[in-house]
Protein backbone atom coordinates (compact mmCIF):
# COMPACT_ATOMS: atom_id res chain seq x y z
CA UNK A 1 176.42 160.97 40.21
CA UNK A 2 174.48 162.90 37.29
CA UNK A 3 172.48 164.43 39.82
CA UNK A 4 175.89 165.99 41.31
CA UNK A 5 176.89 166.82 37.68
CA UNK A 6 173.17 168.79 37.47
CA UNK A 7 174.10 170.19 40.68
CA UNK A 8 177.87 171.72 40.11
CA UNK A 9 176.35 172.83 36.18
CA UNK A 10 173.61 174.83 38.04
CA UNK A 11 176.34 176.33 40.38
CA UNK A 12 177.98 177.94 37.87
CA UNK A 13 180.65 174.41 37.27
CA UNK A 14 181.53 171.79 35.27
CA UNK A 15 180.21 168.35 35.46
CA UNK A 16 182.61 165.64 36.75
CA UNK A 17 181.36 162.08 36.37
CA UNK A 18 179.18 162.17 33.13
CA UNK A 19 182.13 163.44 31.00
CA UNK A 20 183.43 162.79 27.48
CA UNK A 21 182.61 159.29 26.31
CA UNK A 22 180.32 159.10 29.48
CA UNK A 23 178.45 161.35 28.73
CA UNK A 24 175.76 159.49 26.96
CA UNK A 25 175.25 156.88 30.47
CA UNK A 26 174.26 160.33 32.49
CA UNK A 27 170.39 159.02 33.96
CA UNK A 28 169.10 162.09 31.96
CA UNK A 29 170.17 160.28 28.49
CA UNK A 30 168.42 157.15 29.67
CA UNK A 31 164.88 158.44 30.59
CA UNK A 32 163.80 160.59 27.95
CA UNK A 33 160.20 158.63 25.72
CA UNK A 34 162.54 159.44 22.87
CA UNK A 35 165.08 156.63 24.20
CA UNK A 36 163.77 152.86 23.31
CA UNK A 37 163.51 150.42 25.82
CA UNK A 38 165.51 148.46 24.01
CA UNK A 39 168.20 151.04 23.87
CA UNK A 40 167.94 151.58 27.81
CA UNK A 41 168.45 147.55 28.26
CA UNK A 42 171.38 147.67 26.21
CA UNK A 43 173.32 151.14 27.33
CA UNK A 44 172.49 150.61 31.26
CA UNK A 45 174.96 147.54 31.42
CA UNK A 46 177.24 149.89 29.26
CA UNK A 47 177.38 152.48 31.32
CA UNK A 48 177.60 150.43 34.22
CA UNK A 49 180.43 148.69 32.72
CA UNK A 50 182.58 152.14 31.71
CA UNK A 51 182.23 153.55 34.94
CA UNK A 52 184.13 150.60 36.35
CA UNK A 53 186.88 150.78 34.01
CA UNK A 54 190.21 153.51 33.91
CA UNK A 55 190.52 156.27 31.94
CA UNK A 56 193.20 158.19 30.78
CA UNK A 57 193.36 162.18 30.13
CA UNK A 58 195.74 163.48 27.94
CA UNK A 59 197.14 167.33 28.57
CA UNK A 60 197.70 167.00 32.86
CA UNK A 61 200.68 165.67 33.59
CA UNK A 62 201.20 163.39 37.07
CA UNK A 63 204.15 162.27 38.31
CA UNK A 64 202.66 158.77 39.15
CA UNK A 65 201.09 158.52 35.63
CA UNK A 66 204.01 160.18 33.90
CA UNK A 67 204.25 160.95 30.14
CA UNK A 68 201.68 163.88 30.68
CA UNK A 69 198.78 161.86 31.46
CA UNK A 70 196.45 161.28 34.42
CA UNK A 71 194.34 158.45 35.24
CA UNK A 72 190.64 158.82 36.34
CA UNK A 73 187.65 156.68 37.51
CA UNK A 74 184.75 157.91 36.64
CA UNK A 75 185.71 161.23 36.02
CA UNK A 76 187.43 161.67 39.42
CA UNK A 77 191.21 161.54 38.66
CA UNK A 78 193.40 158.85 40.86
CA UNK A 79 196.49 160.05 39.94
């Protein structure tokens, strides 16, 4: 998915999946010699993790959501 994100930011777009919070799980964070391996073992699982779970953007408002939010999995909103 960062490699998509790479791809739509060297098209002129925005990235998609490695947004906000995410942003630090993009593959590009990870492999940098500047990045411990001790770091990588711990923010992998992380990332992992929060790309499996919900989130909520304020500002777009849904029907199905209601109260002006919209729900997305990772980065793609569901409703």
């Amino acid at each position: 998915m960062d490699d998509l994100d790479e791809e739509a930011v060297k098209m002129g777009g925005k990235r998609s999946f490695f947004t906000g919070e995410l942003a630090k799980y993009r593959w590009r964070n990870l492999i940098p010699q500047t990045v411990s391996a001790d770091e990588r073992v711990k923010l992998f699982p992380e990332g992992v993790e929060a790309l499996g779970q919900p989130r909520v953007e304020s500002g777009v408002h849904r029907a199905t959501a209601g109260r002006g939010k919209t729900v997305s999995f990772a980065g793609r909103k569901i409703c």
